[in-house]
N, C-alpha and C. Protein backbone atom coordinates (compact mmCIF):
# COMPACT_ATOMS: atom_id res chain seq x y z
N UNK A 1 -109.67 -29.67 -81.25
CA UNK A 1 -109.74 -30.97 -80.63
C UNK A 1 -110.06 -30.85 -79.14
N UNK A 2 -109.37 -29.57 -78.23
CA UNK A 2 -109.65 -29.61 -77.06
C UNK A 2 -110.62 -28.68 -76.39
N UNK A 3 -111.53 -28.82 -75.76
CA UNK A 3 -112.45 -27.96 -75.35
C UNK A 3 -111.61 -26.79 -73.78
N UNK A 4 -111.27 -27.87 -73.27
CA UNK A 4 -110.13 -26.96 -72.14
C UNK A 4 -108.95 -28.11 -71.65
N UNK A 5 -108.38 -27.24 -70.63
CA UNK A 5 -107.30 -27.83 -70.14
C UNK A 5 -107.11 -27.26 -68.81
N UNK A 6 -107.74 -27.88 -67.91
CA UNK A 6 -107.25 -27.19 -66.33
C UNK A 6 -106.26 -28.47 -65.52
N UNK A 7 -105.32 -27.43 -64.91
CA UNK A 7 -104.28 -27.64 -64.07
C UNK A 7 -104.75 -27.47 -63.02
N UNK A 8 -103.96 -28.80 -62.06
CA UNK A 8 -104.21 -28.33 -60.43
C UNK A 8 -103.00 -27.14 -60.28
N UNK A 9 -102.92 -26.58 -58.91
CA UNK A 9 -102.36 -25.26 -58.54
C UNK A 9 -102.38 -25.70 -57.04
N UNK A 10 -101.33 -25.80 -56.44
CA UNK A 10 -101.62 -25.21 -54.82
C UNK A 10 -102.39 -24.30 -54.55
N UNK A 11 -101.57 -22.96 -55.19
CA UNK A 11 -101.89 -21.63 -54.49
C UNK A 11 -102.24 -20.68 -55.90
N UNK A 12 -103.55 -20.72 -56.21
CA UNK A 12 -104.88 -19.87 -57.24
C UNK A 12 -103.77 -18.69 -57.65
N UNK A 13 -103.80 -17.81 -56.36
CA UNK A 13 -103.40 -16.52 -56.96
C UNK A 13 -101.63 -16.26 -57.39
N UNK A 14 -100.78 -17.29 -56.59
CA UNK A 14 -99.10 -17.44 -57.44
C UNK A 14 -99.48 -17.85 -58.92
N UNK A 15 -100.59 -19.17 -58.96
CA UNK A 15 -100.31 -19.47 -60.01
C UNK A 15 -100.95 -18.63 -61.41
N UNK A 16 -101.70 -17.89 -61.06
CA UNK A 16 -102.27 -16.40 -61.64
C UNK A 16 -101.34 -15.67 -61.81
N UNK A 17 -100.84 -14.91 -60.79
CA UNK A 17 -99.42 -14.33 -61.37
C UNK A 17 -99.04 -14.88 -62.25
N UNK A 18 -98.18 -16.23 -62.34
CA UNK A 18 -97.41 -16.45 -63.06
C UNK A 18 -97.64 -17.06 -64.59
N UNK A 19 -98.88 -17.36 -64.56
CA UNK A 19 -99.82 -17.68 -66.12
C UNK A 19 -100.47 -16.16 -66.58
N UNK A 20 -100.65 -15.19 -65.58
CA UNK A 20 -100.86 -13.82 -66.05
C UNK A 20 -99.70 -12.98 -67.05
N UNK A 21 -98.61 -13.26 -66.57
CA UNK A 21 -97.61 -13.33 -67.26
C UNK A 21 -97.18 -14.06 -68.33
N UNK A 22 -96.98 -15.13 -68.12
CA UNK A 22 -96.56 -16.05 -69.13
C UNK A 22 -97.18 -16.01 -70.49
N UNK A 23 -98.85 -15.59 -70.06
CA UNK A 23 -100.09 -15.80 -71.51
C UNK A 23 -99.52 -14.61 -71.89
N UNK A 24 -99.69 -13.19 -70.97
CA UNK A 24 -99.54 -12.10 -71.35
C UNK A 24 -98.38 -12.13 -72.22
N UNK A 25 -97.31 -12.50 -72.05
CA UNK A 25 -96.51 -12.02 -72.89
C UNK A 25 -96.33 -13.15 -74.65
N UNK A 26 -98.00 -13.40 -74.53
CA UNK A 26 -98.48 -14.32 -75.87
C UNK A 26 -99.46 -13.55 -76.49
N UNK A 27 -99.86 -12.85 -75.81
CA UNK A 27 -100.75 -11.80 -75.93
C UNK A 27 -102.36 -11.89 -75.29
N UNK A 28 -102.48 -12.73 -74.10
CA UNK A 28 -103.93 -12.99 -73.77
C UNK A 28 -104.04 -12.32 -72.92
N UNK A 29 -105.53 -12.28 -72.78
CA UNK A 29 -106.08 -11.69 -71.29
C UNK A 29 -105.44 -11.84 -70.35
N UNK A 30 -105.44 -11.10 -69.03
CA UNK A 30 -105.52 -11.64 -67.47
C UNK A 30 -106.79 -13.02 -67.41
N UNK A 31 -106.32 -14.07 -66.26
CA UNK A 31 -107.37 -15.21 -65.97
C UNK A 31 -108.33 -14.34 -65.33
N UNK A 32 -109.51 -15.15 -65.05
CA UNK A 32 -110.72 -14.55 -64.18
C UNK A 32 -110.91 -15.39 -62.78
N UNK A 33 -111.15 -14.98 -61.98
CA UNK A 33 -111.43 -16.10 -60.60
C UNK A 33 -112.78 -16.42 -60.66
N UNK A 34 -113.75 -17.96 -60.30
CA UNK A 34 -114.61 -17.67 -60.45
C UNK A 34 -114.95 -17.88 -58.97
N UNK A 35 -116.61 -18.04 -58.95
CA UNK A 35 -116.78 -17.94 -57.14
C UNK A 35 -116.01 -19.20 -56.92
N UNK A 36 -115.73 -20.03 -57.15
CA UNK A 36 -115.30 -21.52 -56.48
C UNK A 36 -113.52 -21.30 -56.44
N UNK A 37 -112.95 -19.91 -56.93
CA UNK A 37 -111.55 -19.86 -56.53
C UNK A 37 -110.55 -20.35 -57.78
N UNK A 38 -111.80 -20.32 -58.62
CA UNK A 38 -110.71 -21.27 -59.82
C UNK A 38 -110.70 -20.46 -60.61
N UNK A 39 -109.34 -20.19 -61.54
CA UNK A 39 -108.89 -19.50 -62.60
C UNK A 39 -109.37 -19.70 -63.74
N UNK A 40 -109.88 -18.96 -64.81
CA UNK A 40 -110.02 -19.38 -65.97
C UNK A 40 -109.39 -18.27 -67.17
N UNK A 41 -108.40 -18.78 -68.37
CA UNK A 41 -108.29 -17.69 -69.55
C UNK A 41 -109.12 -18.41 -70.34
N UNK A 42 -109.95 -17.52 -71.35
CA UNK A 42 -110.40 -17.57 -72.24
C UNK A 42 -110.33 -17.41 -73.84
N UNK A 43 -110.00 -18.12 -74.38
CA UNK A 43 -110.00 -17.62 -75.89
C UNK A 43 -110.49 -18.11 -77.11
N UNK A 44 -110.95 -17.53 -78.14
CA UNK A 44 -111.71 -18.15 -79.17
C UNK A 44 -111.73 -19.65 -79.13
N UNK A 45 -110.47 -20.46 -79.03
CA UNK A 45 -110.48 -21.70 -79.68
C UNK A 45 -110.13 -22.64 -77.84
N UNK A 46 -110.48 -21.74 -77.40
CA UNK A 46 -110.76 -22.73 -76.23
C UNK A 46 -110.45 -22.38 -74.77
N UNK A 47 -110.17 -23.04 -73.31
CA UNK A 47 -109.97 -22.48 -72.15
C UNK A 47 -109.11 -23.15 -71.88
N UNK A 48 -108.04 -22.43 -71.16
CA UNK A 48 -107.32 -23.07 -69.71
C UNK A 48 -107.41 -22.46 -68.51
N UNK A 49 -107.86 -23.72 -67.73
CA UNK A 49 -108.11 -22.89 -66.37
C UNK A 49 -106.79 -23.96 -64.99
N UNK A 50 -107.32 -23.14 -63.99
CA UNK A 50 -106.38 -23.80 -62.85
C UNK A 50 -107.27 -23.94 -62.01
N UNK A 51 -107.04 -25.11 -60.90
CA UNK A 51 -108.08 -25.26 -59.86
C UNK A 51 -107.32 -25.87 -58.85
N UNK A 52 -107.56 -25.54 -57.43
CA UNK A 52 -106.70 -26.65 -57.07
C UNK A 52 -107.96 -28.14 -56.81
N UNK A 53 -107.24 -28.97 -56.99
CA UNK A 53 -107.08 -30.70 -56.79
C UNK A 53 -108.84 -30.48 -55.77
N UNK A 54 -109.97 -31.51 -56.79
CA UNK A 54 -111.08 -31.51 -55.91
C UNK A 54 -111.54 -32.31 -54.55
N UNK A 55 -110.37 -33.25 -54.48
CA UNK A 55 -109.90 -34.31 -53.33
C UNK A 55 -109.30 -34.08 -52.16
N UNK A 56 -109.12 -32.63 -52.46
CA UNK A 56 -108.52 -31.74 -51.17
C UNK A 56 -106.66 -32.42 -51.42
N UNK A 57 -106.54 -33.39 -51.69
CA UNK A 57 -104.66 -33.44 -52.04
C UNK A 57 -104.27 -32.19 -52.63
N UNK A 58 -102.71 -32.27 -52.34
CA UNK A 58 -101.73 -31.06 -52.75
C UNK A 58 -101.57 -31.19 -54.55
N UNK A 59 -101.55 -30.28 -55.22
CA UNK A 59 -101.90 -30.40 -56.99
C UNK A 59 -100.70 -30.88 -57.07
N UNK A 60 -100.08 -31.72 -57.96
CA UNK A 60 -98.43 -32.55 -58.88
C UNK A 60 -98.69 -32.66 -60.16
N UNK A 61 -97.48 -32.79 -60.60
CA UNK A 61 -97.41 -32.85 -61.66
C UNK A 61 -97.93 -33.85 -62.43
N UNK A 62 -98.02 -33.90 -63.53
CA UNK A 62 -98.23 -35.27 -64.55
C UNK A 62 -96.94 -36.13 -64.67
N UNK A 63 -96.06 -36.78 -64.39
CA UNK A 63 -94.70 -37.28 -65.08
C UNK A 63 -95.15 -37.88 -66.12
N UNK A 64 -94.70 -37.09 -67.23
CA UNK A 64 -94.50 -37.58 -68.60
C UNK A 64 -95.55 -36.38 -69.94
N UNK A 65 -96.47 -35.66 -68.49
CA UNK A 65 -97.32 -34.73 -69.13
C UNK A 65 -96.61 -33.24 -69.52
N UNK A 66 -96.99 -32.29 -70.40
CA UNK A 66 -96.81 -31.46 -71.13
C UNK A 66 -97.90 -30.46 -71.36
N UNK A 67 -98.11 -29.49 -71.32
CA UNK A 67 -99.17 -28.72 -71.68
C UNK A 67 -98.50 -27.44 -72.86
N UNK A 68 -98.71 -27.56 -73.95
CA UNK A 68 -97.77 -26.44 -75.13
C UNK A 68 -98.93 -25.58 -75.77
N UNK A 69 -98.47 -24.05 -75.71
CA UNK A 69 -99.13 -22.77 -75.61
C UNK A 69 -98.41 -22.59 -77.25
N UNK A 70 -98.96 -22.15 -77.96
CA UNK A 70 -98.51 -21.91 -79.43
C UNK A 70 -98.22 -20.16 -79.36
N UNK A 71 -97.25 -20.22 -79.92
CA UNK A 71 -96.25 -19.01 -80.21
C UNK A 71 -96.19 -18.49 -81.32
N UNK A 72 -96.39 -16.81 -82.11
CA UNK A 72 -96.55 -16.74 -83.27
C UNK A 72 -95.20 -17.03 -84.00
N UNK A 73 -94.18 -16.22 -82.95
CA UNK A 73 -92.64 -15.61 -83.18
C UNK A 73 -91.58 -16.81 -82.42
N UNK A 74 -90.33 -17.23 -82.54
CA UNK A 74 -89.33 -17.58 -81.40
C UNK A 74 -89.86 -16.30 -80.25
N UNK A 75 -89.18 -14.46 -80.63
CA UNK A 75 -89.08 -14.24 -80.02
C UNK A 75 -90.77 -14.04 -78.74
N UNK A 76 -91.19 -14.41 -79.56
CA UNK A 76 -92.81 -14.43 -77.83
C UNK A 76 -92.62 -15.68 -77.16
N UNK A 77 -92.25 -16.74 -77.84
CA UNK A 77 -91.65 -17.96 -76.85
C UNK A 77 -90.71 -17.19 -76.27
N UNK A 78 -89.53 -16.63 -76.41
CA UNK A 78 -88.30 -16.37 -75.66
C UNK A 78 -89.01 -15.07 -74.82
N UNK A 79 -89.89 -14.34 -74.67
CA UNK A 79 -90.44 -13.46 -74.17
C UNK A 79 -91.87 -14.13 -72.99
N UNK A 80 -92.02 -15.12 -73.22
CA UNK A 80 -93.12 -16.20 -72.39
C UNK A 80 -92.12 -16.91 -71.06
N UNK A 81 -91.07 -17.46 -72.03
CA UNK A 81 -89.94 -18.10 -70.88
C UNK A 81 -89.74 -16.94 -70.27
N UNK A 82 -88.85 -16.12 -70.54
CA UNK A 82 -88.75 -15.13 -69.44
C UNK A 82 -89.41 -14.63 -68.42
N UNK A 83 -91.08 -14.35 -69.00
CA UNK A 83 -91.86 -13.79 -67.89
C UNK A 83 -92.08 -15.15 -67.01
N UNK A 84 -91.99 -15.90 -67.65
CA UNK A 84 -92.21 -17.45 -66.30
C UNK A 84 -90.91 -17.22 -65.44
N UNK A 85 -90.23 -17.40 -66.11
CA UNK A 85 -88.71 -17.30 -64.81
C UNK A 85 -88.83 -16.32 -63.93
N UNK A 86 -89.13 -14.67 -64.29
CA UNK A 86 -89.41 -13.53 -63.63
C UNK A 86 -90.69 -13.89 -62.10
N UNK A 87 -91.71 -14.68 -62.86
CA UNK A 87 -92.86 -14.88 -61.99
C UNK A 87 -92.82 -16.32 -61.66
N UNK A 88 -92.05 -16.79 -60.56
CA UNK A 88 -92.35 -18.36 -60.00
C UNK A 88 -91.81 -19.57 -60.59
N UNK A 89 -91.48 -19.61 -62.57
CA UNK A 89 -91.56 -21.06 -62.97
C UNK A 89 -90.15 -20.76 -62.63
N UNK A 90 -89.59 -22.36 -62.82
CA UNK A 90 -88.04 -23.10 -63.22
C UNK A 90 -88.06 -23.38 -64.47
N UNK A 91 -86.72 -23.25 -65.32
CA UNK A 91 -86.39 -23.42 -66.32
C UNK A 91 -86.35 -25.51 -66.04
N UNK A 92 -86.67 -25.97 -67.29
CA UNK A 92 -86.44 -27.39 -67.25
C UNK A 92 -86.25 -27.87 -68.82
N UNK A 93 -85.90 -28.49 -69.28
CA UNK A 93 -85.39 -29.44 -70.48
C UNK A 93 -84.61 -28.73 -71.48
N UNK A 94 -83.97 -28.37 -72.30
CA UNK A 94 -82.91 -27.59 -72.72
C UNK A 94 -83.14 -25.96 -73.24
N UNK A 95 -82.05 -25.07 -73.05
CA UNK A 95 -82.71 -23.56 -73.21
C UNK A 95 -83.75 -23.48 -74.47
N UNK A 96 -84.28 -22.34 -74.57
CA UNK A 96 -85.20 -22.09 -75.11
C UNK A 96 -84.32 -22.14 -76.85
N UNK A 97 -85.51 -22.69 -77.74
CA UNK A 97 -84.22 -22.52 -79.09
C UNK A 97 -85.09 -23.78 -79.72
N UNK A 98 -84.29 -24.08 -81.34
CA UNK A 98 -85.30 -24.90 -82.47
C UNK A 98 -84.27 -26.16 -82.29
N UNK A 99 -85.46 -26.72 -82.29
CA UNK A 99 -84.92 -28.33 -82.29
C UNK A 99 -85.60 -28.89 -83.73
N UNK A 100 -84.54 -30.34 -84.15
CA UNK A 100 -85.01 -31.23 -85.27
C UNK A 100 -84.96 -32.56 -84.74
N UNK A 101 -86.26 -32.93 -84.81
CA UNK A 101 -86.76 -34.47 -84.55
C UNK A 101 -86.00 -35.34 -85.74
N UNK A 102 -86.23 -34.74 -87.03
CA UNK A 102 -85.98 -35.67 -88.19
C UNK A 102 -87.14 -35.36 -89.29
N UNK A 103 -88.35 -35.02 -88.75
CA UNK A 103 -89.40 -35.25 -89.46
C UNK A 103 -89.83 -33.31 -89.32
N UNK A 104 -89.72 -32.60 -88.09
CA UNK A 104 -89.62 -31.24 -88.74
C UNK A 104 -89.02 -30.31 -87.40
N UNK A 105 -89.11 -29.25 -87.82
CA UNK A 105 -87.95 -28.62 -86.78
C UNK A 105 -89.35 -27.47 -85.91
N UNK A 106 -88.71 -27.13 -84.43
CA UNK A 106 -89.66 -26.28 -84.17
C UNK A 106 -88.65 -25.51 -83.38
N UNK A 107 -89.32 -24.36 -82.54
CA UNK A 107 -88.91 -23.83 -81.51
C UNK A 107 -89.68 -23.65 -80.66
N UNK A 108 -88.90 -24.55 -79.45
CA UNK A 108 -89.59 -24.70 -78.20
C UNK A 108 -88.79 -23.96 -76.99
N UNK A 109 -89.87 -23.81 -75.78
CA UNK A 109 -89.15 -23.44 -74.85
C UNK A 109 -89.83 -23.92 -73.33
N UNK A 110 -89.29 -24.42 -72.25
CA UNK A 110 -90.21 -25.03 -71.58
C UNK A 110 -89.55 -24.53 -70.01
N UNK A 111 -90.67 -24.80 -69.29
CA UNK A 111 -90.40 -24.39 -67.59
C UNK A 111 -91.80 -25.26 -67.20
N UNK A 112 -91.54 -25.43 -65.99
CA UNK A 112 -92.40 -25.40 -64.54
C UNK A 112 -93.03 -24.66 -64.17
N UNK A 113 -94.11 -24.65 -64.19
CA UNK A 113 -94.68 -23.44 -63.14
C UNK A 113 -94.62 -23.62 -61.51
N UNK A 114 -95.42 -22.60 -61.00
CA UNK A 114 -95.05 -23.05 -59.26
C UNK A 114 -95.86 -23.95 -58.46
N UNK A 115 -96.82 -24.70 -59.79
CA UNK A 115 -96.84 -25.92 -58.97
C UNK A 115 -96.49 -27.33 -59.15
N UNK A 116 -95.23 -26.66 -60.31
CA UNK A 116 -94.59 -28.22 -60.55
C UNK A 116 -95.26 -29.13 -62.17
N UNK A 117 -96.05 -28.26 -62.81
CA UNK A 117 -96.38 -28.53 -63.94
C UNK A 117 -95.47 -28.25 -65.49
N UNK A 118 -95.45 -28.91 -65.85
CA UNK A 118 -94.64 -29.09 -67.26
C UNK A 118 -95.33 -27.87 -68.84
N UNK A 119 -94.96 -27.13 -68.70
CA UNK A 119 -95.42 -26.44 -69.92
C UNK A 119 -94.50 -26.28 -70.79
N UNK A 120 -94.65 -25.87 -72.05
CA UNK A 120 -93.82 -25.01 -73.16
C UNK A 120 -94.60 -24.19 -74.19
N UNK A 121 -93.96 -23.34 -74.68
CA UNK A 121 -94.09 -22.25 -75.58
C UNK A 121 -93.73 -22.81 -76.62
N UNK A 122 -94.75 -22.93 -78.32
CA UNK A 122 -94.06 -23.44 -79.07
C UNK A 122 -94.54 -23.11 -80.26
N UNK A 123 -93.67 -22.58 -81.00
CA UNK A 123 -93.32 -22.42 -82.75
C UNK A 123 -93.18 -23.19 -83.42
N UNK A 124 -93.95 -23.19 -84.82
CA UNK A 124 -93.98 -23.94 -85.58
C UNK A 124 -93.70 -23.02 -87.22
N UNK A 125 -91.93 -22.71 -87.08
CA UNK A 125 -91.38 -22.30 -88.30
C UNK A 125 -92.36 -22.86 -89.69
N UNK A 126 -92.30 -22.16 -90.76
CA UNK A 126 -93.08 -22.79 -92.13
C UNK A 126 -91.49 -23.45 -92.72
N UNK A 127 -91.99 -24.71 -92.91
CA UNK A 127 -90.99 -25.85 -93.20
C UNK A 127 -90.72 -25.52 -95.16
């Protein structure tokens, strides 16, 4: 459905670190810089990149936005959160672990990165 997904970033290379990590421990590449300073990972089924804000404003968050990285295992979600905490993010909405809506159960895990963006790591147990 999605062709990419780029995030603003203050600062290119923190937020490289800390998505260098975070993917890595999902199993992706390092991002690439391109000449214009902007990050990009690449993978079969699509891109996320980072840029900062083309208006010259400071990058914020979405309130109410989400960006979710699919996880094979809990433990590579619980291994994704970690390397975010290690590199820049904040932990935010309840620890990492399976939740039930009603309709099906997953395991999620979510943080901030360092520029204030909403992500999670997320499993989708076979029901």
């Amino acid at each position: 459905m999605f062709s990419h997904i780029m995030l603003g970033a203050n600062d290119i290379e923190e937020s490289k670190r800390f998505y260098d990590a975070t993917l890595g421990a999902l199993g992706y590449k390092p991002g690439v810089i391109d000449p214009k300073g902007r990050c990009f990972y690449y993978t079969d089924t699509g891109v996320f990149a980072l840029s900062k804000p083309i208006d010259g404003a400071p990058a914020c968050h979405g309130n109410g936005s989400t960006v979710g990285f699919a996880a094979a295992t809990p433990e590579l979600a619980d291994a994704w959160h970690a390397a975010g905490l290690a590199n820049g993010g904040t932990a935010c909405e309840e620890p990492p672990g399976m939740r039930d809506n009603g309709i099906m159960k997953l395991y999620l895990a979510y943080l901030r990165d360092p520029s204030g963006n909403k992500i999670c790591a997320l499993h989708r147990p076979k029901q």
